[in-house]
C-alpha atoms as a PDB file:
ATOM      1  CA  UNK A   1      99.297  95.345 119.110  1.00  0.00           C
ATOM      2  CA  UNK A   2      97.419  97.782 120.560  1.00  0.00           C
ATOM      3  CA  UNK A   3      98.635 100.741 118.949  1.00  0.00           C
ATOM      4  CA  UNK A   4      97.524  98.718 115.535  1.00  0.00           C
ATOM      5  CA  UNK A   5      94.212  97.987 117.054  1.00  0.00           C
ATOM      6  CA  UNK A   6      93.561 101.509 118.489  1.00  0.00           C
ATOM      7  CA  UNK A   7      94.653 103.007 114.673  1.00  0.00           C
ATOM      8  CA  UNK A   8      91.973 100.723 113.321  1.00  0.00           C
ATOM      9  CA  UNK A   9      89.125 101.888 115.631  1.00  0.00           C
ATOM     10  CA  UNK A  10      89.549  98.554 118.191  1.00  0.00           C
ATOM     11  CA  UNK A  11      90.307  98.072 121.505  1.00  0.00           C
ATOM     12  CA  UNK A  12      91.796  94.595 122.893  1.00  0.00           C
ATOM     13  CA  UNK A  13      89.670  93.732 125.895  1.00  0.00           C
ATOM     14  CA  UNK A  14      91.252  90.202 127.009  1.00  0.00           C
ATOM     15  CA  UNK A  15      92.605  90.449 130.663  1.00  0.00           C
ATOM     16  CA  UNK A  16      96.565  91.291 130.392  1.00  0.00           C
ATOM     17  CA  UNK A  17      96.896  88.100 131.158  1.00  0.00           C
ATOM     18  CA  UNK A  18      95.436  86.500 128.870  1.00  0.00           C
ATOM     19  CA  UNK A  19      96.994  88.930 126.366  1.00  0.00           C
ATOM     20  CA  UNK A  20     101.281  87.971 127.480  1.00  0.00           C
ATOM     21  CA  UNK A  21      99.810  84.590 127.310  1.00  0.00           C
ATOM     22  CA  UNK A  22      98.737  84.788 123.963  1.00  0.00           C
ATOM     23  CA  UNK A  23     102.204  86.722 123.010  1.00  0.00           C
ATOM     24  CA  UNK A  24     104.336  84.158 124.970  1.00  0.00           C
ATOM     25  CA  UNK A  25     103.145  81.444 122.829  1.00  0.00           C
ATOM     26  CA  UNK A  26     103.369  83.333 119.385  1.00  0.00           C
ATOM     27  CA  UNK A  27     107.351  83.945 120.452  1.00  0.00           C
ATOM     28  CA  UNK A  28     107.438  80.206 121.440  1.00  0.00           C
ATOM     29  CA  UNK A  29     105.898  79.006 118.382  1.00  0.00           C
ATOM     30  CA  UNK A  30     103.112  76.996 119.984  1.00  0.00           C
ATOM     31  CA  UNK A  31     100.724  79.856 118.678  1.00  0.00           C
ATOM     32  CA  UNK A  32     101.047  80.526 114.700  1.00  0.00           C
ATOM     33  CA  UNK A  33      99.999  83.901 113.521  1.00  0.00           C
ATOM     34  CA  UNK A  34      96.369  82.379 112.083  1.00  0.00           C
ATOM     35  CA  UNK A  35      95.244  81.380 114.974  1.00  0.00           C
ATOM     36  CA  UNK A  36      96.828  85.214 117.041  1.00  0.00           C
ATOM     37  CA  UNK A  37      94.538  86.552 114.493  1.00  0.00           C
ATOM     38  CA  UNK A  38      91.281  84.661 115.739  1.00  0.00           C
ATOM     39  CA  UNK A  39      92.430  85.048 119.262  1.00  0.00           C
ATOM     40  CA  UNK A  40      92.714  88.889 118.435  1.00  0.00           C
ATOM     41  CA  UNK A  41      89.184  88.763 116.769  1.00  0.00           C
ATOM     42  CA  UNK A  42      87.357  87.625 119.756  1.00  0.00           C
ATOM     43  CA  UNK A  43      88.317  90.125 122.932  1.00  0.00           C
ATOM     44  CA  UNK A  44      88.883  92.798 120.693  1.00  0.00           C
ATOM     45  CA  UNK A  45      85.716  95.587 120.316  1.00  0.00           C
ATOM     46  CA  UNK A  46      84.533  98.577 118.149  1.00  0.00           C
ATOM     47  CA  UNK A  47      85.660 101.660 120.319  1.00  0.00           C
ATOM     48  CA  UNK A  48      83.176 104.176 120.739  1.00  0.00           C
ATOM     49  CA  UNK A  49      84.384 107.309 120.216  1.00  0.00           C
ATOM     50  CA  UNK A  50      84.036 110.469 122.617  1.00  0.00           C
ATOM     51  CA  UNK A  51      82.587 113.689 121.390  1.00  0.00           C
ATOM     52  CA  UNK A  52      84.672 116.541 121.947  1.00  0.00           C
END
């Protein structure tokens, strides 16, 4: 996830915890992918980019 989120210019800022929470209950099925997607949404942030 956060290769996908770093390739799109975001950065997932949830605690890790929070984050093998979130995956633990997407592998469990008590977390469908609609609502991993609105979990994503909220901790994750533009990055700002560095200048060289």
């Amino acid at each position: 996830m956060a290769v996908f989120l770093g390739l799109n210019g975001l950065e997932l800022t949830a605690a890790e915890t929070e984050a093998v929470t979130a995956m633990v209950a997407l592998a469990s099925g008590s977390l469908d992918e609609d609502s991993l997607a609105d979990w994503i949404r909220s901790p994750a942030q533009k990055r700002i980019r560095e200048s060289p």
